[in-house]
Structure formats: structure tokens, C-alpha cells
C-alpha atoms as a PDB file:
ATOM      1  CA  UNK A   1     -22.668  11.426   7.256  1.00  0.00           C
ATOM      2  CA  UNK A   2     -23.157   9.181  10.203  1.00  0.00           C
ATOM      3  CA  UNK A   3     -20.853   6.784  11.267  1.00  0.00           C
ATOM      4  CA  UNK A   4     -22.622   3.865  10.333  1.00  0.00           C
ATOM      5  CA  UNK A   5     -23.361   5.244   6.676  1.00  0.00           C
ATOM      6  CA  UNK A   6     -19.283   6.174   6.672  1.00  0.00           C
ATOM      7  CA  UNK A   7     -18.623   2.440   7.671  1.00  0.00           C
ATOM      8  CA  UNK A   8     -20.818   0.831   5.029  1.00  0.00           C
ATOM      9  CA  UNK A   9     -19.383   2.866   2.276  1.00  0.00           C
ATOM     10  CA  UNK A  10     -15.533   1.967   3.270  1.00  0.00           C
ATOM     11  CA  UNK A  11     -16.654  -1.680   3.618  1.00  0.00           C
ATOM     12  CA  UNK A  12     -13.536  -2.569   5.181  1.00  0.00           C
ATOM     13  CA  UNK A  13     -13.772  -6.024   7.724  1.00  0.00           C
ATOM     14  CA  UNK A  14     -12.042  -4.421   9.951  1.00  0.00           C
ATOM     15  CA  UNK A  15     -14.752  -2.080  11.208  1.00  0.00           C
ATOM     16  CA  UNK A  16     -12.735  -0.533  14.373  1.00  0.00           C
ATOM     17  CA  UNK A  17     -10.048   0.859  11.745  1.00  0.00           C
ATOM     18  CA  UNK A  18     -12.480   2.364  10.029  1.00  0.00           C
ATOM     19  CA  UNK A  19     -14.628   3.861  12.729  1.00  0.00           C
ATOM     20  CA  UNK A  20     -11.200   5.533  14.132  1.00  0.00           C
ATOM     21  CA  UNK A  21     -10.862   7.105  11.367  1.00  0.00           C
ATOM     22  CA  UNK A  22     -14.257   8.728  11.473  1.00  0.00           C
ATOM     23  CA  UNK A  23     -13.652   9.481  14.683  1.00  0.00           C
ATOM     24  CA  UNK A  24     -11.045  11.806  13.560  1.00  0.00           C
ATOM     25  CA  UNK A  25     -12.632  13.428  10.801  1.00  0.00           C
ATOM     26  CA  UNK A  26     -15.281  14.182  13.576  1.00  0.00           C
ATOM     27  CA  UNK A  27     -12.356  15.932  15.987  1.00  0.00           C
ATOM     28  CA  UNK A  28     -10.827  17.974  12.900  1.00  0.00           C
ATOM     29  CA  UNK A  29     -14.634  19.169  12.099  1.00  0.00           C
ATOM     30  CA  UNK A  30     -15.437  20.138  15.786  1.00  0.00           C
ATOM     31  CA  UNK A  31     -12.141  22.197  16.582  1.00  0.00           C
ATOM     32  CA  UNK A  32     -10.885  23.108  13.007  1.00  0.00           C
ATOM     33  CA  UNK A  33      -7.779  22.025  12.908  1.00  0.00           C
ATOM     34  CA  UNK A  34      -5.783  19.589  11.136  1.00  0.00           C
ATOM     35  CA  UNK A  35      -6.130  15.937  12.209  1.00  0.00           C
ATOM     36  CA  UNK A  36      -3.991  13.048  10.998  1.00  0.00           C
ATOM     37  CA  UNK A  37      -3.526   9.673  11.514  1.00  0.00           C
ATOM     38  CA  UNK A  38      -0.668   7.804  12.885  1.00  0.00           C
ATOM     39  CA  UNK A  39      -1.217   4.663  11.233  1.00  0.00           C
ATOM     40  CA  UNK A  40      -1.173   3.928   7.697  1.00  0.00           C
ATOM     41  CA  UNK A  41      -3.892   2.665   5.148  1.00  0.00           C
ATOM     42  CA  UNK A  42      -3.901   0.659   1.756  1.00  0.00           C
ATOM     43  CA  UNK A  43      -5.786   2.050  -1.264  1.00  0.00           C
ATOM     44  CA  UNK A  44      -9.143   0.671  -0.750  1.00  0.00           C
ATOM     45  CA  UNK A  45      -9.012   2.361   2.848  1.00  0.00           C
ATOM     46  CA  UNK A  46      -7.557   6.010   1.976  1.00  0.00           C
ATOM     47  CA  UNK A  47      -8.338   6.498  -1.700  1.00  0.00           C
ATOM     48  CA  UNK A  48     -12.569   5.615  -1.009  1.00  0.00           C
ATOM     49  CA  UNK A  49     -12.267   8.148   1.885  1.00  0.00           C
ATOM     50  CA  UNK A  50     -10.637  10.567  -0.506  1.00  0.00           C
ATOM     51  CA  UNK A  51     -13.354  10.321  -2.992  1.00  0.00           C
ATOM     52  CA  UNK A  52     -15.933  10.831  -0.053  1.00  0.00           C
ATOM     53  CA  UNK A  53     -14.648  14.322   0.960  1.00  0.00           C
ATOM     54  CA  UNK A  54     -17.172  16.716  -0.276  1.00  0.00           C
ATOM     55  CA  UNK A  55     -19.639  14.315   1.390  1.00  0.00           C
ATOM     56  CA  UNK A  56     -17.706  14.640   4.379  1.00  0.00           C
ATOM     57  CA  UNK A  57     -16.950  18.419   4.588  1.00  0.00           C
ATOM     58  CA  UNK A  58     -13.946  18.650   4.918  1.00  0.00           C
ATOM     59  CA  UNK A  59     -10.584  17.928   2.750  1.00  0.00           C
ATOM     60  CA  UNK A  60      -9.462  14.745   2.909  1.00  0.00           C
ATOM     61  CA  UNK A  61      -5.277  14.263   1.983  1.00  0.00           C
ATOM     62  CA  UNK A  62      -3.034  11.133   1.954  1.00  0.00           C
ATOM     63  CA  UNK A  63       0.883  10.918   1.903  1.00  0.00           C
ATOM     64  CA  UNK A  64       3.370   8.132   2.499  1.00  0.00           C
ATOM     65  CA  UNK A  65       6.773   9.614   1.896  1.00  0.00           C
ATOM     66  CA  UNK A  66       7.352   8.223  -1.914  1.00  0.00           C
ATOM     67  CA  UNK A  67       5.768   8.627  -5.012  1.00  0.00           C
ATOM     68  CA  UNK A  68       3.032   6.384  -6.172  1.00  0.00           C
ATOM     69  CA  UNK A  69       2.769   4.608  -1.999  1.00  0.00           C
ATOM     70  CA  UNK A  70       0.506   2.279  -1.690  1.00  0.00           C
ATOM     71  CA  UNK A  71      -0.153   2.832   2.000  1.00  0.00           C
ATOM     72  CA  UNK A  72      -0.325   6.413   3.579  1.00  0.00           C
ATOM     73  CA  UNK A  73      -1.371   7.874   6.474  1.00  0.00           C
ATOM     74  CA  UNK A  74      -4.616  11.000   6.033  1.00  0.00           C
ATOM     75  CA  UNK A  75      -4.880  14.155   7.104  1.00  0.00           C
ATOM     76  CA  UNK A  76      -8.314  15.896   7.642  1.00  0.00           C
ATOM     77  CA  UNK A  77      -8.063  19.709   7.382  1.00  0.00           C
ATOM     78  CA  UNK A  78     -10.157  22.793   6.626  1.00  0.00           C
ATOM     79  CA  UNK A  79      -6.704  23.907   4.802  1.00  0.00           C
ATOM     80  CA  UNK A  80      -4.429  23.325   2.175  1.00  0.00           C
ATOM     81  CA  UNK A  81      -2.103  20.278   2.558  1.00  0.00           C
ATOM     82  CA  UNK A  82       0.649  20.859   4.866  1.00  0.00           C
ATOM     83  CA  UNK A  83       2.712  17.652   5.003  1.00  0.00           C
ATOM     84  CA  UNK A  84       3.706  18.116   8.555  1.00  0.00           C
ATOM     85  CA  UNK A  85       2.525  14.172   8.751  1.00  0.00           C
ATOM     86  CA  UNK A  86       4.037  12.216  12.013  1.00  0.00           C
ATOM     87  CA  UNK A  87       5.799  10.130  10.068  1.00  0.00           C
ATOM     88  CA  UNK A  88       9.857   9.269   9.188  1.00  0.00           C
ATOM     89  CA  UNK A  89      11.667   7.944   6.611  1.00  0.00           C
ATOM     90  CA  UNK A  90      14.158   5.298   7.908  1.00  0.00           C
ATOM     91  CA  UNK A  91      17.043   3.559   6.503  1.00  0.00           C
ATOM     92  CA  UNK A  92      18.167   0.205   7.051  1.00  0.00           C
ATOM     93  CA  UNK A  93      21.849  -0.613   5.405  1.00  0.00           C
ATOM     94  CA  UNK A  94      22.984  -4.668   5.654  1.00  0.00           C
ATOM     95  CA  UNK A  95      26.453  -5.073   7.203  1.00  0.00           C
ATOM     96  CA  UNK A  96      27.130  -8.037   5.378  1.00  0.00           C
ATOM     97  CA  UNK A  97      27.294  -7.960   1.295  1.00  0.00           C
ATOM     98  CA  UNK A  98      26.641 -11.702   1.312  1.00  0.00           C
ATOM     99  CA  UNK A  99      23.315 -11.815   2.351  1.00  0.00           C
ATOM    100  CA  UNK A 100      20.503 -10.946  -0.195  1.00  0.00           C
ATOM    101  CA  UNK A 101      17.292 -10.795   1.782  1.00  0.00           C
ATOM    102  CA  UNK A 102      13.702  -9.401  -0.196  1.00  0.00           C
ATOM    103  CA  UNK A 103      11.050  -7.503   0.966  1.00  0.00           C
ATOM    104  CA  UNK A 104       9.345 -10.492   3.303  1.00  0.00           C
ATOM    105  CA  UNK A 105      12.360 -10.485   5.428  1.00  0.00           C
ATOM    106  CA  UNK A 106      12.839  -7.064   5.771  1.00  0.00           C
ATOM    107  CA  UNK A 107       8.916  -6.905   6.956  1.00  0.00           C
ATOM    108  CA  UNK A 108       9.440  -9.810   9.085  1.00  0.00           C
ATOM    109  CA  UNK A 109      12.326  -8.572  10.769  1.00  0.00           C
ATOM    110  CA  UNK A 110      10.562  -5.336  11.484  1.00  0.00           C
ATOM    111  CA  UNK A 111       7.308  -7.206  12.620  1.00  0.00           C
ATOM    112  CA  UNK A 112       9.269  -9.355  15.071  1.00  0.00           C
ATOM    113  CA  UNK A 113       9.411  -6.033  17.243  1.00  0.00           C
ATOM    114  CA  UNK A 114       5.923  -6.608  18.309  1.00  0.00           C
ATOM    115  CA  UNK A 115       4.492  -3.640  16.089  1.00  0.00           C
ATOM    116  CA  UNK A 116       1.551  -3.707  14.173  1.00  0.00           C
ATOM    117  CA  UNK A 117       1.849  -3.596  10.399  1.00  0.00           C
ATOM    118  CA  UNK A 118      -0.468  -0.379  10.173  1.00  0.00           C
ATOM    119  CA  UNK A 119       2.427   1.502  11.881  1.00  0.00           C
ATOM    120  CA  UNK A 120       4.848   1.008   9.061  1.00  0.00           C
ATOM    121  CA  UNK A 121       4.073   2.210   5.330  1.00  0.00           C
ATOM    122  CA  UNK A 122       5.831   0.958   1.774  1.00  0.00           C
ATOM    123  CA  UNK A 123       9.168  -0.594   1.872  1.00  0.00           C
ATOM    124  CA  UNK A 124      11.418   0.106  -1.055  1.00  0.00           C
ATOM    125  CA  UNK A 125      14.479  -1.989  -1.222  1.00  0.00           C
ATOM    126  CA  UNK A 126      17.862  -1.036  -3.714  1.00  0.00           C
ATOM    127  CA  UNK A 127      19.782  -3.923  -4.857  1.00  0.00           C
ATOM    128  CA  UNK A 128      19.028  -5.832  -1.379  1.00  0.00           C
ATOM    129  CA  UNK A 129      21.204  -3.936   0.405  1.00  0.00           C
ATOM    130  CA  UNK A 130      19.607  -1.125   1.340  1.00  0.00           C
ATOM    131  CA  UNK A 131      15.868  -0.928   2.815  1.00  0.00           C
ATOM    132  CA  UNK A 132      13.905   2.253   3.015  1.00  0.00           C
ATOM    133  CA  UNK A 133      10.490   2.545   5.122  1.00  0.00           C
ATOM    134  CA  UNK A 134       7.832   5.258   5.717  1.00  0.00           C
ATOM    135  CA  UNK A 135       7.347   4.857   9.476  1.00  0.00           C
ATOM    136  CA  UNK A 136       5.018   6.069  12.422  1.00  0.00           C
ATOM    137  CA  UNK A 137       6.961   8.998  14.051  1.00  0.00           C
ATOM    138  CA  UNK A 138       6.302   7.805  17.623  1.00  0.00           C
ATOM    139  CA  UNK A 139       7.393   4.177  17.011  1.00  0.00           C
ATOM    140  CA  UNK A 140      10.675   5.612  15.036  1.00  0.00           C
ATOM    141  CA  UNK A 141      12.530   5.780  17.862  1.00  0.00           C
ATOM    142  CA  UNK A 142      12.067   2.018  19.291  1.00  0.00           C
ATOM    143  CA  UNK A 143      12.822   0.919  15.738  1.00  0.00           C
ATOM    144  CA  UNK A 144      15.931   2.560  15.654  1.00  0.00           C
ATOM    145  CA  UNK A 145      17.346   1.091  19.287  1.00  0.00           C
ATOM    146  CA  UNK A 146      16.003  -2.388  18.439  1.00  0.00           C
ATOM    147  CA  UNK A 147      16.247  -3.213  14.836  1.00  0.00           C
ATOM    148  CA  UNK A 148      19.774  -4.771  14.949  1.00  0.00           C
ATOM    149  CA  UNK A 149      19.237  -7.920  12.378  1.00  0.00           C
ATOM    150  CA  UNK A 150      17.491  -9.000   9.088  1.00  0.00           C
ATOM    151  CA  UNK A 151      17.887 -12.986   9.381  1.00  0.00           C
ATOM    152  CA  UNK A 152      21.517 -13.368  10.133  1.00  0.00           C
ATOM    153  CA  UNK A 153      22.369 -10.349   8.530  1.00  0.00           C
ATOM    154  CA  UNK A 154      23.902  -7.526  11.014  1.00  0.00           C
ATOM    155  CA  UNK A 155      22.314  -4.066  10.153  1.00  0.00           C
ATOM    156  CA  UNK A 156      22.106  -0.252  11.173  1.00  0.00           C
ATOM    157  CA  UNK A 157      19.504   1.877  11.271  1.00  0.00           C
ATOM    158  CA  UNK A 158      18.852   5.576  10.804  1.00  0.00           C
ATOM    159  CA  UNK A 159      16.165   8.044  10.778  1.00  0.00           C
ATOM    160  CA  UNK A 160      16.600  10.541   7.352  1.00  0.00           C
ATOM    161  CA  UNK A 161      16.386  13.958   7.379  1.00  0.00           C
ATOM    162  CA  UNK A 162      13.080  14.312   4.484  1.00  0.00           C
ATOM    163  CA  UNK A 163      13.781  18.238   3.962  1.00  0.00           C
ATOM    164  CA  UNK A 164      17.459  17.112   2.278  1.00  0.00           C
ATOM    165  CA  UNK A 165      17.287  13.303   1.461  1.00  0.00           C
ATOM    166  CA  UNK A 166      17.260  11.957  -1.665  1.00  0.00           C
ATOM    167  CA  UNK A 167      13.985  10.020  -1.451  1.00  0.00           C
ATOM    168  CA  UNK A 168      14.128   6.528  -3.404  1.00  0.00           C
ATOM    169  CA  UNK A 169      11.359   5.824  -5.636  1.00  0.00           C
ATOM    170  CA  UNK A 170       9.916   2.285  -7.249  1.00  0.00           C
ATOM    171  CA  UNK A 171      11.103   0.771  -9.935  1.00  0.00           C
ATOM    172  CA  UNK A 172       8.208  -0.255 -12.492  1.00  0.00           C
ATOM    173  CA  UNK A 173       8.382  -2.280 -15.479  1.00  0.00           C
ATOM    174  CA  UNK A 174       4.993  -0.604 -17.496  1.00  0.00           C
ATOM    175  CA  UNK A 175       3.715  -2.896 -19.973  1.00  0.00           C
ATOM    176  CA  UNK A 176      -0.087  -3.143 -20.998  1.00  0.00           C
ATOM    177  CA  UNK A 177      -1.956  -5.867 -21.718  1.00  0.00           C
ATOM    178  CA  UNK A 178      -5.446  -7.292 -23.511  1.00  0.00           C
ATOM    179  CA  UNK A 179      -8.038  -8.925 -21.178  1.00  0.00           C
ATOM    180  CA  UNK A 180     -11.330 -10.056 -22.045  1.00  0.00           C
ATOM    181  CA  UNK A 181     -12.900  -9.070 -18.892  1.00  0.00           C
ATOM    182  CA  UNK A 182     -12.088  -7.901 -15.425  1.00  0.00           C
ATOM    183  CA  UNK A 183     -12.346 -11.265 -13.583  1.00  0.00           C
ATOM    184  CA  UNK A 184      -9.592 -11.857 -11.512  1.00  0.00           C
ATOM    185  CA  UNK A 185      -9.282 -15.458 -13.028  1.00  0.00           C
ATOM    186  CA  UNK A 186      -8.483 -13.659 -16.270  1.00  0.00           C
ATOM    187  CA  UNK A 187      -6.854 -10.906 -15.002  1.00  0.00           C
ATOM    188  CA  UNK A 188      -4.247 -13.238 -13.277  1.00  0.00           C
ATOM    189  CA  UNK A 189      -4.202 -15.211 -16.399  1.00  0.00           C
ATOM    190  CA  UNK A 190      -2.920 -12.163 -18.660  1.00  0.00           C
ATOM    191  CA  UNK A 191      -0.988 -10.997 -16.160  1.00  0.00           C
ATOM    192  CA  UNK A 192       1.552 -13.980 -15.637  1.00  0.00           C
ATOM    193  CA  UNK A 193       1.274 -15.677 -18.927  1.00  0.00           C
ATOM    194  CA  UNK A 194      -0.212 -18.489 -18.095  1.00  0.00           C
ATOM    195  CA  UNK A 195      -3.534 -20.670 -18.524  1.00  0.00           C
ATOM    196  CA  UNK A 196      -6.922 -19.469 -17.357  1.00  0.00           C
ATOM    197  CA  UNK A 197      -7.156 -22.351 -15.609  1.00  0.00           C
ATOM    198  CA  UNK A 198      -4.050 -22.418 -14.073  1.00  0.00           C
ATOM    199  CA  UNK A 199      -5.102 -18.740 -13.005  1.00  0.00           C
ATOM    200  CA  UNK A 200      -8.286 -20.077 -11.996  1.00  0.00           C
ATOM    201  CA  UNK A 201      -6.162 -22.785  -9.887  1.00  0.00           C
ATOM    202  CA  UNK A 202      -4.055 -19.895  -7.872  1.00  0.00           C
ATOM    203  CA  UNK A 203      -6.983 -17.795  -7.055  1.00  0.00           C
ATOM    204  CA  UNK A 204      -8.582 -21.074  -5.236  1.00  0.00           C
ATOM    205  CA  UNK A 205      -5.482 -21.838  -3.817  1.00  0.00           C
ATOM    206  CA  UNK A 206      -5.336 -18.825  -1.678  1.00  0.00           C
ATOM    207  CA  UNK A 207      -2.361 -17.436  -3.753  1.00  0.00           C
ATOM    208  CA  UNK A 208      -3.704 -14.383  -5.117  1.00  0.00           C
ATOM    209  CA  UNK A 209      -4.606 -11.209  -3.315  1.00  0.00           C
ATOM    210  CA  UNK A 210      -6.324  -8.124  -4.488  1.00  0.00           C
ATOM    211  CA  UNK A 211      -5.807  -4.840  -2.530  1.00  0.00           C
ATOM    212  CA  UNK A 212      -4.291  -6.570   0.284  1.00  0.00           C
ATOM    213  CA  UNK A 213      -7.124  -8.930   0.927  1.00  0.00           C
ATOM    214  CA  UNK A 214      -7.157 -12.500  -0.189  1.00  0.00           C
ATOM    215  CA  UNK A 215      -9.671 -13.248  -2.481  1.00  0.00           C
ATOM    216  CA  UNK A 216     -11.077 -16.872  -3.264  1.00  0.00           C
ATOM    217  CA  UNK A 217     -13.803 -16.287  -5.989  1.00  0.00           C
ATOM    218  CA  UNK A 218     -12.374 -17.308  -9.529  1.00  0.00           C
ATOM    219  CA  UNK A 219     -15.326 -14.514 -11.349  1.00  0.00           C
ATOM    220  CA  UNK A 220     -14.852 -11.297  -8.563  1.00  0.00           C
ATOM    221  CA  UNK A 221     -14.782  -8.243 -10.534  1.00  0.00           C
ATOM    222  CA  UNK A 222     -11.705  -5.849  -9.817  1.00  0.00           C
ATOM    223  CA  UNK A 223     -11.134  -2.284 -10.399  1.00  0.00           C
ATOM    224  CA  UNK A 224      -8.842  -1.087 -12.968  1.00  0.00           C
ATOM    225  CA  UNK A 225      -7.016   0.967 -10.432  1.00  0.00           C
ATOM    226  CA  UNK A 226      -6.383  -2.422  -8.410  1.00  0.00           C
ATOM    227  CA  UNK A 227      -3.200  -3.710  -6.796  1.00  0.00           C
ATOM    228  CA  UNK A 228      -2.974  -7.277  -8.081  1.00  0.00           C
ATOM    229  CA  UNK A 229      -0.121  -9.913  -5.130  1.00  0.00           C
ATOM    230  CA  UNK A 230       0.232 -13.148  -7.208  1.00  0.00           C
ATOM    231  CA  UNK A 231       2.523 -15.667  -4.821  1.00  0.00           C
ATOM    232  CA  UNK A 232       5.037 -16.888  -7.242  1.00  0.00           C
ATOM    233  CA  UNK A 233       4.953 -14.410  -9.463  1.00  0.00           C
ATOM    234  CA  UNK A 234       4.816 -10.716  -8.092  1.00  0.00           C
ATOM    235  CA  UNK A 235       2.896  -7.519  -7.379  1.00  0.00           C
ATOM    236  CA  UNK A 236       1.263  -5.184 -10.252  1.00  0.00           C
ATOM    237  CA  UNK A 237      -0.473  -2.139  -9.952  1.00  0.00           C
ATOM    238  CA  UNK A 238      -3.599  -1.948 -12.690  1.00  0.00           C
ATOM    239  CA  UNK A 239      -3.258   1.951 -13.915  1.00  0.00           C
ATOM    240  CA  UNK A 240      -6.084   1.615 -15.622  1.00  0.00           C
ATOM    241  CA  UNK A 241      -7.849   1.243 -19.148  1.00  0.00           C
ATOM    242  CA  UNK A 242      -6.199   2.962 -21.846  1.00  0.00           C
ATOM    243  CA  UNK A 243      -8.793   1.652 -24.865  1.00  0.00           C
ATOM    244  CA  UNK A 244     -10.008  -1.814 -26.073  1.00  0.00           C
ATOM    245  CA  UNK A 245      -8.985  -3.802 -29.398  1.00  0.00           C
ATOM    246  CA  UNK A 246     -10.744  -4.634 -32.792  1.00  0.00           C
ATOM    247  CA  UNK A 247     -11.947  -7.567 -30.943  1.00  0.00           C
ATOM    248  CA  UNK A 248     -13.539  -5.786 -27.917  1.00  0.00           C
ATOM    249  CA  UNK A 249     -10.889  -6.719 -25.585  1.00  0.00           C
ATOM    250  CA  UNK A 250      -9.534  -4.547 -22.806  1.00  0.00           C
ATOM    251  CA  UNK A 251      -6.363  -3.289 -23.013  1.00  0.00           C
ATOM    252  CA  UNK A 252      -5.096  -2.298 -19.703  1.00  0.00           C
ATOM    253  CA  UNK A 253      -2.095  -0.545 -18.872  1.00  0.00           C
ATOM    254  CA  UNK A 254       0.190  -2.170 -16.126  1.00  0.00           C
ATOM    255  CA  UNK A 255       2.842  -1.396 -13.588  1.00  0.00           C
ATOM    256  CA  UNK A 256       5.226  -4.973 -12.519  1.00  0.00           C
ATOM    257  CA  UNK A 257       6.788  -4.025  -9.244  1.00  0.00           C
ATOM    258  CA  UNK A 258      10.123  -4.856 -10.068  1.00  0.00           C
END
């Protein structure tokens, strides 16, 4: 596959991403031996290129430190997966049990550094006191001399040992639900409780994002593997169709980042 045909068939907007990647599926090919990237991808980036391995020739593996991560970094190899990924696991603990900051503020904090979001995978936080963060092995270091603060929060910072470290995991609240299509309008709809037209409002609105990219058209069709950002009103992961009703309705199962 050339790298045009490779581009077209990610159909990502950000076409340099992409065509680094290809280039490194081109490097593992030509010297047999295992190639991975140092940045990390969302789903519709590493799970099409996963699917496009026997096209590719060559295995195609993803891993971001926790179970079920959204974004991971890939290795291209002729072998089995080795996880020897360049990556960390960090651990950010507040100093102060008065502050309560969320996810945005831990991700803004870290982003205030001057790094790149690609360089920093899933964030899992437990009980807002404790952040943990798949991270870029040769940015690990800088993070850990200059990450001092989250808002006005004091906090420390340490790099965890994965071979003995308990390694958090997301909570989900699973619940399924009945759709009458796969339009986001209606997906959005079912999945806060709330009016298709009020559904239909947020998508317009800019509010809603599907697989990390904002999406403005009230009848775009998603997958029912999507990841589903609704401002207001949290992130869901669609784990797909598990039947339909009397009625003909979908019934979709559903995982609430909680």
C-alpha cells in the first residue's frame, strides 16, 4: 500500500500524523525490526490501522498502559507483541485535600508545560486526589522536574515502576440502551435523557464530539464502537449492538465514564 492509499483510508485531517506513521511501518518493513511510536493515537487513528495489517504486512499492536485506553501508542513488528513500548506510567498525588480538581485541570496543568497532547495518553483520576497518566518515555523526565501545581493545588510527581504497580483501571457504569437509529442527534438524545431536539440543539452548538473530533451535522452516522464527549453531561464508550427490540429499535450496550 502506498502512502497516499494508507492516508485516504485513515482519513484523519491531520495528514502529517498519519503519514509518520506510515513512515514507520515503512522502517520496521525495510530492517525487520520492531518500530513504535512515541506519540499516542485515539481509536479512529490506531484501531483503522489495526484492522489494515494484513494489507500492510506486517503486525500491527497498540498499548496504553490500562485496560480498555482510549489512546495508545503502535508498534509495527514481524514478531509477537513485546510491550517494551517507550512509555511510563506517572503519578500525580495533590498536597492539599481541599482542592477537588477533574480531569480538565489535570490536562491543563500538564499542557501548560508546552507539550503536545499526542505525548500524553488516558488520564485516570481516584477520588480527585490522585491522577494517573500513560506518558511518552522521553518527555517523563521534564514532567517530573516541572509539574509542581494543578491550579493552586501543590503536587508531587513520580514515575511507577509498571513490572510491580498496581495499575488503576476505569470505572464504568454499563447500562444499554434503545435507539432508533445511529444518528448522533438520537444517539445523544438516548444517551442523556433528554429531547431529540434538545440533542439536536447540542450537536449544533458545538457541544458534542465523536472520537475526539467535533462534529456539527445533527444526521452523521456513528459507529457502534464510538466514543461519544457530550459537554455537560459526560463521556460514553458505545460497546456495541447487543440485539434490537419488538419494535425494531437498537439496543446498544453502553459504558458512562464515571
Amino acid at each position: 500500500m502506498d502512502k497516499n492509499s494508507f492516508i485516504k483510508r485513515v482519513d484523519f485531517n491531520d495528514e502529517s500524523i498519519i503519514s509518520n506513521i506510515y513512515n514507520k511501518i515503512k522502517l520496521a518493513k525495510k530492517t525487520g525490526i520492531d518500530v513504535y511510536t512515541n506519540e499516542f493515537y485515539t481509536p479512529n487513528i490506531w484501531n483503522k490501522i489495526e484492522n489494515m495489517q494484513s494489507e500492510l504486512g506486517i503486525n500491527v499492536y497498540s498499548y496504553g498502559i490500562f485496560e480498555d485506553a482510549e489512546r495508545r501508542m503502535l508498534l509495527f513488528s514481524f514478531y509477537e507483541d513485546i510491550k517494551n513500548y517507550p512509555l511510563d506510567l506517572l503519578r500525580i498525588q495533590l498536597n492539599s485535600k481541599f482542592s477537588k480538581p477533574c480531569h480538565r485541570d489535570f490536562l491543563g496543568a500538564l499542557m501548560s508545560l508546552g507539550i503536545k497532547r499526542q505525548k500524553f495518553g488516558d488520564l485516570i483520576l481516584k477520588k480527585n486526589e490522585e491522577c494517573y497518566l500513560a506518558c511518552s518515555s522521553d518527555i517523563s523526565e521534564y514532567v517530573t522536574s516541572n509539574f509542581t501545581s494543578v491550579g493552586k493545588a501543590n503536587c508531587s510527581l513520580d514515575i511507577l515502576d509498571l513490572g510491580i504497580s498496581k495499575i488503576p483501571n476505569y470505572n464504568f457504569n454499563t447500562l444499554s440502551l434503545n435507539v432508533s437509529s445511529m444518528r448522533i442527534d438520537c444517539i445523544v438524545s438516548s444517551l442523556c435523557n433528554i429531547s431529540r431536539s434538545k440533542g439536536e440543539a447540542l450537536v449544533k452548538k458545538g457541544k458534542v464530539q465523536v472520537d475526539y473530533f467535533e462534529t456539527l451535522r445533527k444526521d452523521k452516522i456513528i459507529e457502534d464502537t464510538s466514543t461519544v464527549i457530550v459537554q455537560g453531561y459526560g463521556k460514553f464508550k458505545l460497546a456495541g449492538k447487543i440485539g434490537n427490540t419488538g419494535k425494531g429499535r437498537i439496543k446498544l450496550l453502553i459504558k458512562k465514564f464515571s
